[in-house]
C-alpha atoms as a PDB file:
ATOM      1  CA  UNK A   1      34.280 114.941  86.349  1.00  0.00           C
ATOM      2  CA  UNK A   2      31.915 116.432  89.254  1.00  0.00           C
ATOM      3  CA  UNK A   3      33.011 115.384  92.206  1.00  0.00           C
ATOM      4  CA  UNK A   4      30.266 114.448  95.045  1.00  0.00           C
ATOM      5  CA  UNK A   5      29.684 116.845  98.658  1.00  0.00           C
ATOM      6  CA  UNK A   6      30.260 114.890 101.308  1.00  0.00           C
ATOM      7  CA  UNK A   7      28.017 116.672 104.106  1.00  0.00           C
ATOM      8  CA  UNK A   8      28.466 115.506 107.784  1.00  0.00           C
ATOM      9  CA  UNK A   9      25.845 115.592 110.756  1.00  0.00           C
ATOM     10  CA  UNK A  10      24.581 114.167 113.740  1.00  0.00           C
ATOM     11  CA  UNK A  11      21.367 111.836 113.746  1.00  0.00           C
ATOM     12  CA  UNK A  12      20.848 110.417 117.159  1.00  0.00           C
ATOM     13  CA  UNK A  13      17.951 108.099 116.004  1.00  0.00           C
ATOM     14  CA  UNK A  14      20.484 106.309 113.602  1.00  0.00           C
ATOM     15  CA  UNK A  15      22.875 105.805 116.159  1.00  0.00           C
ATOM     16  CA  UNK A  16      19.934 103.967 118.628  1.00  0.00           C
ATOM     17  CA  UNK A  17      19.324 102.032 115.355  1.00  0.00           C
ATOM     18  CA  UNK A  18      22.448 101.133 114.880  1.00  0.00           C
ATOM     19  CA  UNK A  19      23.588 100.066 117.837  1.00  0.00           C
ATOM     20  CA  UNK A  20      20.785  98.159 118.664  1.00  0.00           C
ATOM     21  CA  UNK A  21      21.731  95.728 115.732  1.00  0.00           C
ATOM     22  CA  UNK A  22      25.305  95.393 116.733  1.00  0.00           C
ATOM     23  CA  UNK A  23      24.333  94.036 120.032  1.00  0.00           C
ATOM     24  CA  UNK A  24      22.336  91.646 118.231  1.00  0.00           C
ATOM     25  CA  UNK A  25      24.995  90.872 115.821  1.00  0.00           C
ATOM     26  CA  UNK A  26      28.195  91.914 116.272  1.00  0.00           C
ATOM     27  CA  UNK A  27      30.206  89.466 114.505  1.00  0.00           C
ATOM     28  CA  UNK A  28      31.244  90.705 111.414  1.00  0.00           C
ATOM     29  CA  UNK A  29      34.532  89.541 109.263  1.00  0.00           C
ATOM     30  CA  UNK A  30      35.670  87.749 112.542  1.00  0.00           C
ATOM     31  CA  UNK A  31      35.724  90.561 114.637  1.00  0.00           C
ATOM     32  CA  UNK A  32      33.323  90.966 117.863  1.00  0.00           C
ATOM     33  CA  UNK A  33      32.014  94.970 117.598  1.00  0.00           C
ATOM     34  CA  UNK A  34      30.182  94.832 120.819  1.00  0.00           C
ATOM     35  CA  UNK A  35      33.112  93.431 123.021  1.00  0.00           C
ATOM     36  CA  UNK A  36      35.777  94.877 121.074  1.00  0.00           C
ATOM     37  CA  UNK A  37      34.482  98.218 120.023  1.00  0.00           C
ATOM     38  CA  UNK A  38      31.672  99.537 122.400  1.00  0.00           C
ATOM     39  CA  UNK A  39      32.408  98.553 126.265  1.00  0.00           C
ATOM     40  CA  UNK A  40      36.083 100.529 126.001  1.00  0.00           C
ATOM     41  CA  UNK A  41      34.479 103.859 125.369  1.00  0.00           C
ATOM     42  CA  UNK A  42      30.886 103.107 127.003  1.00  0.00           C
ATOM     43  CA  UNK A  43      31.591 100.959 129.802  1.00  0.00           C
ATOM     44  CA  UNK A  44      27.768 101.523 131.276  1.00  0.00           C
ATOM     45  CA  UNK A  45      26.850  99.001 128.468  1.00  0.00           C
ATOM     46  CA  UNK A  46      28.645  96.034 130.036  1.00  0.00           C
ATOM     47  CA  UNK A  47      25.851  95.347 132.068  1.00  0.00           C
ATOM     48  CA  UNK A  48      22.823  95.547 129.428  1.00  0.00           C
ATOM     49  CA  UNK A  49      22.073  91.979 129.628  1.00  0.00           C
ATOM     50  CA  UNK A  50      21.077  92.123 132.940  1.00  0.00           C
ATOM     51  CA  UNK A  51      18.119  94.509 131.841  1.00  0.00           C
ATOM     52  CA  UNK A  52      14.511  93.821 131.194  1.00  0.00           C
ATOM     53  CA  UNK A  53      14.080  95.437 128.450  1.00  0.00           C
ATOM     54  CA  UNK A  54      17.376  96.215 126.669  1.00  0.00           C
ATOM     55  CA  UNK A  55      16.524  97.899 123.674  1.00  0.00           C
ATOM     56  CA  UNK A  56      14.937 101.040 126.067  1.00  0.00           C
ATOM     57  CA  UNK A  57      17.751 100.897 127.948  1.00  0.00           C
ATOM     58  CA  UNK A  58      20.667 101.571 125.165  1.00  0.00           C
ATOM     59  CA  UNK A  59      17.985 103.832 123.708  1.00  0.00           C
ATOM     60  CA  UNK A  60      17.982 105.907 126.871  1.00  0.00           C
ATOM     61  CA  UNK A  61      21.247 105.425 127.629  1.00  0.00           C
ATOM     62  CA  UNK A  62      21.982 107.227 124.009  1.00  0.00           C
ATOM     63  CA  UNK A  63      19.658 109.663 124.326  1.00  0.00           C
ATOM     64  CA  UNK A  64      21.735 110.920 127.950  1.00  0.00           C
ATOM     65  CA  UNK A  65      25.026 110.605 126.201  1.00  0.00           C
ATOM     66  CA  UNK A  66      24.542 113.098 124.177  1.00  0.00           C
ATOM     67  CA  UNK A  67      22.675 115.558 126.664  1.00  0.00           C
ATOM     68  CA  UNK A  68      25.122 115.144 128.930  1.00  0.00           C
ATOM     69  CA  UNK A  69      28.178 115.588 126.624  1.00  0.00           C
ATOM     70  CA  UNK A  70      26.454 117.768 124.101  1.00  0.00           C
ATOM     71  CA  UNK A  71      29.132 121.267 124.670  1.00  0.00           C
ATOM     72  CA  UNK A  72      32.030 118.196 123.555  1.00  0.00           C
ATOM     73  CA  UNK A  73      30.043 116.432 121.013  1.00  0.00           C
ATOM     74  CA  UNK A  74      29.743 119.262 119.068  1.00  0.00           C
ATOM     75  CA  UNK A  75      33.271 120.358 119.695  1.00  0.00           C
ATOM     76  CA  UNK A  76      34.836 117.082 118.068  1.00  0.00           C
ATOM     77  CA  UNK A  77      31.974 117.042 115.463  1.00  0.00           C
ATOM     78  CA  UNK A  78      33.506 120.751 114.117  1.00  0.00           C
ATOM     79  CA  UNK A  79      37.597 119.765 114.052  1.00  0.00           C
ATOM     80  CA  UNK A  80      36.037 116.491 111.992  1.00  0.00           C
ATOM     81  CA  UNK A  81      34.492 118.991 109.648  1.00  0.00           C
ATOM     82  CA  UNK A  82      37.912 121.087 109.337  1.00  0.00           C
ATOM     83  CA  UNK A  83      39.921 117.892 108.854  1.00  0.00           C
ATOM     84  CA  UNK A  84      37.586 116.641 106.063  1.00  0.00           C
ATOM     85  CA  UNK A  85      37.842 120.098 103.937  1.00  0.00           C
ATOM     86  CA  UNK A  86      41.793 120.131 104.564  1.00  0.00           C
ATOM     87  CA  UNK A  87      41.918 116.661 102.732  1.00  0.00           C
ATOM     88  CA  UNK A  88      38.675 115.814 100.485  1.00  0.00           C
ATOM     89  CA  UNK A  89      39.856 117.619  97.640  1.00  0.00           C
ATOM     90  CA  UNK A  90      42.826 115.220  97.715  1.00  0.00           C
ATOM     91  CA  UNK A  91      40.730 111.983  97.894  1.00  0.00           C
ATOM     92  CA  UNK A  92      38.900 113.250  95.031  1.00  0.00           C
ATOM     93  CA  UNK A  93      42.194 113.959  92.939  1.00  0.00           C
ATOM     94  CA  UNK A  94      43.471 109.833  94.093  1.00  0.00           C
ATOM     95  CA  UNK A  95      40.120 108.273  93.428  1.00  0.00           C
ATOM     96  CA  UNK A  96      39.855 109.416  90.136  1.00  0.00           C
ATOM     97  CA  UNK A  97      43.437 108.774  89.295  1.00  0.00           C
ATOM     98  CA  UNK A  98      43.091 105.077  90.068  1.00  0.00           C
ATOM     99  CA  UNK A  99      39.240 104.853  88.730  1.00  0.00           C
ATOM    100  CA  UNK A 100      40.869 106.233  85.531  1.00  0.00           C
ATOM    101  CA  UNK A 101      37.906 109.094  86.150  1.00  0.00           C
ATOM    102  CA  UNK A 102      34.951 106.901  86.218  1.00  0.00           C
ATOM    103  CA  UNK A 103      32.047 109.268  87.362  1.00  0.00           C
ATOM    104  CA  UNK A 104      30.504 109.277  91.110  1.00  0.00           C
ATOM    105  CA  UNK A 105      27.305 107.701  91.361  1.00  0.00           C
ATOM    106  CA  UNK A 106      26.559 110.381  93.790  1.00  0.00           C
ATOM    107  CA  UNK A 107      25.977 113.978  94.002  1.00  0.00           C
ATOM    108  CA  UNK A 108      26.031 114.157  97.583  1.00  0.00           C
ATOM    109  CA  UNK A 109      27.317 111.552 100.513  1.00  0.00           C
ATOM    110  CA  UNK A 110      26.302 112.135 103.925  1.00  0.00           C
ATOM    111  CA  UNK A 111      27.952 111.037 106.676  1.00  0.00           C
ATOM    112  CA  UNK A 112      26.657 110.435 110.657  1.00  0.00           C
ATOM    113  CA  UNK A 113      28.267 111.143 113.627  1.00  0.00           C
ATOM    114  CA  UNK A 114      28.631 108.572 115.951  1.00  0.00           C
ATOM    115  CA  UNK A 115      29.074 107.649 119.346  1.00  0.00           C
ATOM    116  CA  UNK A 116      30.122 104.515 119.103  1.00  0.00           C
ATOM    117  CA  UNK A 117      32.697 102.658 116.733  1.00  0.00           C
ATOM    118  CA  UNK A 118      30.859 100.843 114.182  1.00  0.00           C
ATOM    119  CA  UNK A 119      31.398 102.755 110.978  1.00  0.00           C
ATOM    120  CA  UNK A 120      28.540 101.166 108.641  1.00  0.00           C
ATOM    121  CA  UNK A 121      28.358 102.518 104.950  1.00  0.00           C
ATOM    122  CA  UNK A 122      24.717 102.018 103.379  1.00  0.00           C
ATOM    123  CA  UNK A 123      25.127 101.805  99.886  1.00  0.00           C
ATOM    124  CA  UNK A 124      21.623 102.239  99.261  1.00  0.00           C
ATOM    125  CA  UNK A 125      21.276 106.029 101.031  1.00  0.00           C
ATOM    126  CA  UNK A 126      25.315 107.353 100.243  1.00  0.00           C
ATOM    127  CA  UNK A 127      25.706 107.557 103.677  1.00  0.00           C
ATOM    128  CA  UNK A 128      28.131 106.182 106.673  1.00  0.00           C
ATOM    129  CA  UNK A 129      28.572 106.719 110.368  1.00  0.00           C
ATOM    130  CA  UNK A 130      32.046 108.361 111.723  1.00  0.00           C
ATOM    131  CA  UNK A 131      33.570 107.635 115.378  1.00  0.00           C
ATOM    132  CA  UNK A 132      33.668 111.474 116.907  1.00  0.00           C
ATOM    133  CA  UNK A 133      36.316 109.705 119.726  1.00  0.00           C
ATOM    134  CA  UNK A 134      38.830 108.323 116.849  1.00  0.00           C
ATOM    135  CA  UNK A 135      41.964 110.529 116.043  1.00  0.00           C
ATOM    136  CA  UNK A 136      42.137 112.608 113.388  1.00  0.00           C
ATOM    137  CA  UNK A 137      43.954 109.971 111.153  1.00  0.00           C
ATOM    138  CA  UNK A 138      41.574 107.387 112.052  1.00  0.00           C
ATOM    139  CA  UNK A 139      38.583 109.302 110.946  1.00  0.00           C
ATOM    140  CA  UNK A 140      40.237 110.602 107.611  1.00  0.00           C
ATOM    141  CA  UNK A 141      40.652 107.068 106.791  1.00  0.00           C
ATOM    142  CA  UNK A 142      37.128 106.180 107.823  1.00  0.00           C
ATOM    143  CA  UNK A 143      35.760 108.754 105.923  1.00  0.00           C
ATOM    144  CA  UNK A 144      37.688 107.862 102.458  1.00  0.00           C
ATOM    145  CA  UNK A 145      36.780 104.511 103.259  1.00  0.00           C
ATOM    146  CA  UNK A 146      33.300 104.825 103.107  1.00  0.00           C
ATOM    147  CA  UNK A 147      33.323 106.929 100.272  1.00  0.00           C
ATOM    148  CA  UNK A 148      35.520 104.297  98.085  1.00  0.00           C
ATOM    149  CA  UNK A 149      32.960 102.226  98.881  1.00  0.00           C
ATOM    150  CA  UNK A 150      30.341 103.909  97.414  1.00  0.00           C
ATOM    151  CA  UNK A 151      32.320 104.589  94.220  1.00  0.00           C
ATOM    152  CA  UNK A 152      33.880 100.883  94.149  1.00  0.00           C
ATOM    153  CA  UNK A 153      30.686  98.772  94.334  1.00  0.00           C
ATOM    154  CA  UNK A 154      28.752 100.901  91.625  1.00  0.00           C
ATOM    155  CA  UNK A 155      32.365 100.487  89.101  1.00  0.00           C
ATOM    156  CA  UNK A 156      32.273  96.990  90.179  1.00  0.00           C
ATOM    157  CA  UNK A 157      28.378  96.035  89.376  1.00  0.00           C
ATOM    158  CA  UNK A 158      28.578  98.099  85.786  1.00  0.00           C
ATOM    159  CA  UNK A 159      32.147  97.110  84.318  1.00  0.00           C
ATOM    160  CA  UNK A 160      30.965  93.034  85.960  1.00  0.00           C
ATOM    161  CA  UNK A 161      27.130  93.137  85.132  1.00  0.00           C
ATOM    162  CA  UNK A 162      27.318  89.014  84.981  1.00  0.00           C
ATOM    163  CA  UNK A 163      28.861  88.150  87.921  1.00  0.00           C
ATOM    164  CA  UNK A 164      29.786  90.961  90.497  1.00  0.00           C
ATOM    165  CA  UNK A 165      26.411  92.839  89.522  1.00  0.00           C
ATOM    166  CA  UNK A 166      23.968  89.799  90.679  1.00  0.00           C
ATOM    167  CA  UNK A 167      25.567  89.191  93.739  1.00  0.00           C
ATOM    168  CA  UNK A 168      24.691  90.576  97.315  1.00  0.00           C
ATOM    169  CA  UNK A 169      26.011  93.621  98.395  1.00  0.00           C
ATOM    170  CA  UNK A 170      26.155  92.937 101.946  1.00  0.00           C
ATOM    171  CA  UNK A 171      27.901  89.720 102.564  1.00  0.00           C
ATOM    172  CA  UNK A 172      29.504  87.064 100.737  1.00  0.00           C
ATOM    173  CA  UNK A 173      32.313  87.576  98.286  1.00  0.00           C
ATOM    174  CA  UNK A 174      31.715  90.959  96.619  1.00  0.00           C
ATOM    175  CA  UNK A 175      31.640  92.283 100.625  1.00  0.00           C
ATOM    176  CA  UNK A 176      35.041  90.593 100.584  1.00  0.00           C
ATOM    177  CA  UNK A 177      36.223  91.928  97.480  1.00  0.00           C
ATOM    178  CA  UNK A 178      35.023  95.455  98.648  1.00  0.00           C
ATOM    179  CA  UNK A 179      36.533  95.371 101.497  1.00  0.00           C
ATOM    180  CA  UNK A 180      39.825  93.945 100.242  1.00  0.00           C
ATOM    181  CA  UNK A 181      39.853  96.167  97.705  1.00  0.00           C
ATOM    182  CA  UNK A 182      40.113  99.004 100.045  1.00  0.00           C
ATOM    183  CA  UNK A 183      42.823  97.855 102.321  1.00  0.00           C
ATOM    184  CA  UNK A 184      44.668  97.524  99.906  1.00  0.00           C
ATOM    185  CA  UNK A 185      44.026 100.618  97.835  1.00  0.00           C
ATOM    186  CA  UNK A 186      44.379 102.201 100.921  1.00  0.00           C
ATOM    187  CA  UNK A 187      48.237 101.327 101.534  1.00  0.00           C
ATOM    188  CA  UNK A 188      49.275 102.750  99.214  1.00  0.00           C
ATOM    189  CA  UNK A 189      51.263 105.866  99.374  1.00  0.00           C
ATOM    190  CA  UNK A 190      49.211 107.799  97.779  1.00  0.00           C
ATOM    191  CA  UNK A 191      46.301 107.307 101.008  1.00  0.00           C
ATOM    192  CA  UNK A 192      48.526 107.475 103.611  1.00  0.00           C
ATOM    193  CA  UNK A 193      49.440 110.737 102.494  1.00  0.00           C
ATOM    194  CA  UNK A 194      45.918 111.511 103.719  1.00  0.00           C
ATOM    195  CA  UNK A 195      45.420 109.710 106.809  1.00  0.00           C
ATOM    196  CA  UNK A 196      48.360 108.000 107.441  1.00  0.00           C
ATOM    197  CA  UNK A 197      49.170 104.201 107.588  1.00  0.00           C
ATOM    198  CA  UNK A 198      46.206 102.772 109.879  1.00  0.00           C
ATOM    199  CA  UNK A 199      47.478  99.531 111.593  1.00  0.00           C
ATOM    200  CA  UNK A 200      44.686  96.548 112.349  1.00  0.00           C
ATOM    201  CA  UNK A 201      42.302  97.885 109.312  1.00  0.00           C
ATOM    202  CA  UNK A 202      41.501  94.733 107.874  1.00  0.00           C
ATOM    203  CA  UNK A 203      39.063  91.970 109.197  1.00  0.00           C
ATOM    204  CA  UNK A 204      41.179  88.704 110.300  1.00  0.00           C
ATOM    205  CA  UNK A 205      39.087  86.699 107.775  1.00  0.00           C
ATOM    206  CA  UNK A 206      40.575  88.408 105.134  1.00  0.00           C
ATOM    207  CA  UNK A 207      44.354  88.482 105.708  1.00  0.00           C
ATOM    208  CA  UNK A 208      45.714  85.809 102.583  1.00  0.00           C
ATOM    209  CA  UNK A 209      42.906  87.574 100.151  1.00  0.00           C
ATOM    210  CA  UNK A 210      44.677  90.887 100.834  1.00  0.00           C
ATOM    211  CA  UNK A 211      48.348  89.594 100.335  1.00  0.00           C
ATOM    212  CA  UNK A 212      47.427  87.981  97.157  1.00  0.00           C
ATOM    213  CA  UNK A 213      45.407  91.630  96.346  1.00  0.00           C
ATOM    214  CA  UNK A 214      48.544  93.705  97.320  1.00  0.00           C
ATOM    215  CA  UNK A 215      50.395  91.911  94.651  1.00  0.00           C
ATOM    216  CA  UNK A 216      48.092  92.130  91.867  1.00  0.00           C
ATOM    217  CA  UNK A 217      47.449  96.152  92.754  1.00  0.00           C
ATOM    218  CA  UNK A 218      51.146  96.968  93.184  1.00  0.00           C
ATOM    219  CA  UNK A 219      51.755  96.295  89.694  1.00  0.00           C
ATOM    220  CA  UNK A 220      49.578  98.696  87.457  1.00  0.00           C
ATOM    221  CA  UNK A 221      47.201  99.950  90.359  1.00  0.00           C
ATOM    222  CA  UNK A 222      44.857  99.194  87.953  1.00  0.00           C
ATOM    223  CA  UNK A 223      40.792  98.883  89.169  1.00  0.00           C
ATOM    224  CA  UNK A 224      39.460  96.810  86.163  1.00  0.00           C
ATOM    225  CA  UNK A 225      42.516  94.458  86.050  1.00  0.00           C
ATOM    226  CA  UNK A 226      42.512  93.655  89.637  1.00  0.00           C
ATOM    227  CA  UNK A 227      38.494  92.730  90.080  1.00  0.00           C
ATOM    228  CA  UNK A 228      39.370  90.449  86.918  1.00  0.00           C
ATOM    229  CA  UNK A 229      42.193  88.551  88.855  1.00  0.00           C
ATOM    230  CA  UNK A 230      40.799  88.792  91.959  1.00  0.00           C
ATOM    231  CA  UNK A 231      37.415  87.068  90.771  1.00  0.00           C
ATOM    232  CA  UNK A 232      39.434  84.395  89.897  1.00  0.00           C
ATOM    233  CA  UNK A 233      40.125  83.520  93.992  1.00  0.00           C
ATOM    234  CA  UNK A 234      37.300  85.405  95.501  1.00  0.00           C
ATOM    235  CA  UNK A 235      34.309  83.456  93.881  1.00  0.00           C
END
């Protein structure tokens, strides 16, 4: 089985886009991404509502980030580029072991440094956005996570055409199965031999639907078996 290059680089107009619609929304999973995620690292921000026009200023305010920090931007974007070809060879080996080699859907996944701590996958593109201020763990994790993503929804919608393959990708139950899925996929030894064990990974939401999902997965670590139980709750 060919496994997929996973490029990384920066894109400055994503990260305006993207940040623009967390302010707007930033509830996800019952977790606040603005309050909780952006004002901590970019405490300038706290003060965008008092602006006029808001959008312009986080635009501009991106836009002199990374001119001002550009020398350390770079710096952090090359150690996250030596930590993924240290480890992505592994991932590939796990994946396929517990996707019983089911082929990427994917030649290439490319992921976006970021500024900020959002970490979006869009399924439709292969691509994600990576936190340049996490720790090394932190970003290993993010960056498998994404990628299982992209591999998990794709097995998901083709081995479940009638059920998990006419639902919405983006919210609802196959976001929670996707995302419970890969919590607890990813506690099991086998990941945190590659990044660790990552504390507060799951959205609050979610908490008895991963419990019930750790038992089920603990027993065969079997993909196919698992969706089939967990549909059985998750619906």
């Amino acid at each position: 089985m060919q496994n997929p290059i996973i490029e990384l680089q920066f894109d400055k107009k994503l990260d305006q886009d993207i940040a623009w619609q967390f302010y707007n929304n930033p509830n996800i999973g019952g977790v606040d991404f603005w309050q909780e995620r952006v004002i901590k690292f970019h405490p300038k921000l706290k003060d965008i509502d008092k602006e006029k026009d808001k959008k312009k200023f986080l635009s501009n305010y991106i836009l002199a980030y990374y001119n001002e920090h550009q020398k350390e931007l770079e710096k952090l974007s090359k150690e996250v580029d030596i930590n993924l070809g240290q480890k992505q060879d592994k991932f590939f080996e796990k994946t396929a072991k517990i996707f019983n080699d089911y082929p990427w859907p994917t030649k290439k996944i490319m992921g976006n440094f970021s500024i900020f701590n959002f970490c979006p996958r869009f399924l439709d593109d292969n691509e994600f956005q990576v936190f340049l201020y996490d720790d090394k763990d932190h970003q290993s994790f993010t960056i498998f996570h994404e990628c299982l993503h992209f591999l998990f929804y794709d097995y998901a919608k083709k081995k479940f055409p009638k059920t998990l393959g006419k639902m919405e990708t983006e919210s609802g139950s196959f976001w929670d199965l996707a995302e419970v899925f890969n919590v607890v996929s990813q506690n099991t030894e086998d990941f945190k031999s590659l990044h660790g064990e990552i504390k507060d990974i799951k959205y609050p939401e979610h908490k008895k639907l991963i419990e019930y999902g750790m038992d089920i997965f603990n027993k065969d670590k079997d993909v196919y078996k698992w969706i089939k139980e967990m549909l059985k709750v998750i619906k």
